[in-house]
C-alpha atoms as a PDB file:
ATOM      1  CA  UNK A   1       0.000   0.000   0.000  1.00  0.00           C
ATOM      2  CA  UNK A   2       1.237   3.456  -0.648  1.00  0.00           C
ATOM      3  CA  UNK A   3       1.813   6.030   2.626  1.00  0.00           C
ATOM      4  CA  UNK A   4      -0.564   9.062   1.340  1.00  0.00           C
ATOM      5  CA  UNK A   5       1.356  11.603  -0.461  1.00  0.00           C
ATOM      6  CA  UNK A   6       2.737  14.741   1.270  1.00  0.00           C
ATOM      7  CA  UNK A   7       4.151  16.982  -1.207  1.00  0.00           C
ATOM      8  CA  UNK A   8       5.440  19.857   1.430  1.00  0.00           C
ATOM      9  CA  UNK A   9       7.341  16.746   2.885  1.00  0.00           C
ATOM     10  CA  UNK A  10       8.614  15.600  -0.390  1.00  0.00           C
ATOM     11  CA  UNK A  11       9.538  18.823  -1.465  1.00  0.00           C
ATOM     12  CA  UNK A  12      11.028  19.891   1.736  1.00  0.00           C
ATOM     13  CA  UNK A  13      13.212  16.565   1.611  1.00  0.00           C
ATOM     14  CA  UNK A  14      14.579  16.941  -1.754  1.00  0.00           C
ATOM     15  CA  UNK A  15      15.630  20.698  -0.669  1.00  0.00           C
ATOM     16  CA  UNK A  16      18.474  18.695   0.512  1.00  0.00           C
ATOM     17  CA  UNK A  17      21.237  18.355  -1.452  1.00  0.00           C
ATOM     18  CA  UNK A  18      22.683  15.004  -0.645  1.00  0.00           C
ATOM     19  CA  UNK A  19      19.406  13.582  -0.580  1.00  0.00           C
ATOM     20  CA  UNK A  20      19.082  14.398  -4.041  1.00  0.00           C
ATOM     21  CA  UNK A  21      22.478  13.075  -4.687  1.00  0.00           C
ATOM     22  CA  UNK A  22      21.264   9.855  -3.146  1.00  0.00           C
ATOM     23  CA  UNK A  23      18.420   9.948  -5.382  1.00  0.00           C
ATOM     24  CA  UNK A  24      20.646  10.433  -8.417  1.00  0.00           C
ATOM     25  CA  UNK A  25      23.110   7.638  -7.393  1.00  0.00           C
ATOM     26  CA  UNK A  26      20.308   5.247  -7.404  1.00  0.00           C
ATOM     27  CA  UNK A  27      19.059   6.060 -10.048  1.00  0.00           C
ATOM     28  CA  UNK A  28      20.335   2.738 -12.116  1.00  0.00           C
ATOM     29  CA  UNK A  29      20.692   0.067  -9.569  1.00  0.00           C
ATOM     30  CA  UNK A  30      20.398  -0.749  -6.118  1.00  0.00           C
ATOM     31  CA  UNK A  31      23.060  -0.058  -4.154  1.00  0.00           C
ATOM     32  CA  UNK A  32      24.718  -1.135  -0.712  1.00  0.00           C
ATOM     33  CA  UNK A  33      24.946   1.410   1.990  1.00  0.00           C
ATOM     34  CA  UNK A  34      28.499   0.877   2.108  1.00  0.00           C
ATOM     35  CA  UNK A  35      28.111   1.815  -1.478  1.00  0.00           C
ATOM     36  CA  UNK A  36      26.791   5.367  -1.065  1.00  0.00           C
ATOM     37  CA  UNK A  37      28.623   7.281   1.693  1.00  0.00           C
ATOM     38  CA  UNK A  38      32.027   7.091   0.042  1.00  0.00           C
ATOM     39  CA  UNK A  39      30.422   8.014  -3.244  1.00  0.00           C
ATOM     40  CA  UNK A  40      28.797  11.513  -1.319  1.00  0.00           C
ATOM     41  CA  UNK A  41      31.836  12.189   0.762  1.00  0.00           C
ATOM     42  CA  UNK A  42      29.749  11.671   4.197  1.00  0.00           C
ATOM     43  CA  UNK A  43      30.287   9.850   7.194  1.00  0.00           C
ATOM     44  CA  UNK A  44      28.259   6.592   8.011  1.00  0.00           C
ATOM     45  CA  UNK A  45      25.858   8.320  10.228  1.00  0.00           C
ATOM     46  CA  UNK A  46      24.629  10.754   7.905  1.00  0.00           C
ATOM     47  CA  UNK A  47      24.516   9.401   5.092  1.00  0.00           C
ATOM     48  CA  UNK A  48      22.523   6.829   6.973  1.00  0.00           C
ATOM     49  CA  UNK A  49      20.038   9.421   8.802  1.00  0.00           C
ATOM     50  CA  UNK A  50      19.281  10.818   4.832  1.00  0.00           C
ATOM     51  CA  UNK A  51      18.270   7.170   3.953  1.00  0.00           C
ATOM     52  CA  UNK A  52      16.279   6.907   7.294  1.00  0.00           C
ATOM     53  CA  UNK A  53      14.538  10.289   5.804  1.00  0.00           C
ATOM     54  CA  UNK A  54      14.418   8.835   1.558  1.00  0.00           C
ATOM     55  CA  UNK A  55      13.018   5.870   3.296  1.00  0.00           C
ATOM     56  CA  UNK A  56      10.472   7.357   5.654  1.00  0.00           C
ATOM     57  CA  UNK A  57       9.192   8.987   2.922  1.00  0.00           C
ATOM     58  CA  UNK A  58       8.791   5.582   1.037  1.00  0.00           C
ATOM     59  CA  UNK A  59      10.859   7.156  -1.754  1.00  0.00           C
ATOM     60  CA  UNK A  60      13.515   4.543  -1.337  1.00  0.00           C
ATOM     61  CA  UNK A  61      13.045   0.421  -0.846  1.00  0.00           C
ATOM     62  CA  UNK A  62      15.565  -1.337   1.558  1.00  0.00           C
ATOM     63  CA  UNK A  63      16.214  -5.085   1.046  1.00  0.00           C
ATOM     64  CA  UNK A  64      18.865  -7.464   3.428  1.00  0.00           C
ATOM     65  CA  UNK A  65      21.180  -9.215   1.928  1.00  0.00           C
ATOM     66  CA  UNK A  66      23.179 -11.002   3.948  1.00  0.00           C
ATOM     67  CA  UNK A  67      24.912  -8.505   6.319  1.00  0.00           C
ATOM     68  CA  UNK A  68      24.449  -5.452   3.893  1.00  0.00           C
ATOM     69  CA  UNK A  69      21.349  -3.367   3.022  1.00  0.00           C
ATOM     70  CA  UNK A  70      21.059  -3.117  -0.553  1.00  0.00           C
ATOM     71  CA  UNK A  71      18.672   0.398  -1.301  1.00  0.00           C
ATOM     72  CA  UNK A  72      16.967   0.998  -4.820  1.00  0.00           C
ATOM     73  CA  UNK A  73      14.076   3.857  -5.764  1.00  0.00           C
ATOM     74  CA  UNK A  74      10.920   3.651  -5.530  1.00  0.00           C
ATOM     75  CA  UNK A  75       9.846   4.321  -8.972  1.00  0.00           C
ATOM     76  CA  UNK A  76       6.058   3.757  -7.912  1.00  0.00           C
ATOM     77  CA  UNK A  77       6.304   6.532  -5.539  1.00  0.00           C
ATOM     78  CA  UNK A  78       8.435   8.760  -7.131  1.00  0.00           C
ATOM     79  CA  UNK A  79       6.307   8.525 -10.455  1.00  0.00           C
ATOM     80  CA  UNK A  80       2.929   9.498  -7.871  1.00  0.00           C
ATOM     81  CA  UNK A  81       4.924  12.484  -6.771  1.00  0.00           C
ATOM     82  CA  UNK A  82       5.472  13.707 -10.153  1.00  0.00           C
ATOM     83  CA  UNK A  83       2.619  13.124 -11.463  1.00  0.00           C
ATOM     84  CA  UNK A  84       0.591  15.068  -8.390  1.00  0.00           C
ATOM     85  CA  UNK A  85       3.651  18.236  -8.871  1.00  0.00           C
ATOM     86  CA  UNK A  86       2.747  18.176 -12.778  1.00  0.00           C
ATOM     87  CA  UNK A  87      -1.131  18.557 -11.858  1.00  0.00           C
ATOM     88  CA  UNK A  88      -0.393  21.346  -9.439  1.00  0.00           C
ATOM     89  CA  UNK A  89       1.635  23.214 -11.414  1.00  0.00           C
ATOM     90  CA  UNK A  90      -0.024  23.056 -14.712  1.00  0.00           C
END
């Protein structure tokens, strides 16, 4: 089921740059965790509190494998926000 969307939320989370850079990064695969801090330059902890907030928001998927967390998009979501954004703005 899909959270209801909340597009002050979802706007006011991609007003952050490295969540958008997140965003970006996954944009072709899934990814592990270990994956993505080195690639933004962060430490551990914040990169992992921005995928806490991507994932919150149900605009990123988390999946265990083995000892890692692999992260991918939610395209379903992602395409629900656009679509709603387009229909405000035009």
């Amino acid at each position: 089921m899909i959270k209801k969307l909340n597009i002050k939320k979802y706007l006011n989370t991609l007003a952050e740059p490295n969540r958008l850079a997140i965003l970006e990064f996954l944009k072709d695969k899934e990814k592990c965790a270990c994956e993505i801090h080195p690639k933004l330059k962060l430490p551990q902890n914040l990169s992992s509190h921005h995928l806490k907030i991507l994932k919150d928001l149900n605009l990123l998927k988390s999946r265990r494998d083995g000892n890692k967390i692999l992260y991918s998009r939610n395209e379903k979501v992602i395409k629900n926000y656009q679509l709603a954004l387009t229909k405000i703005i035009i």
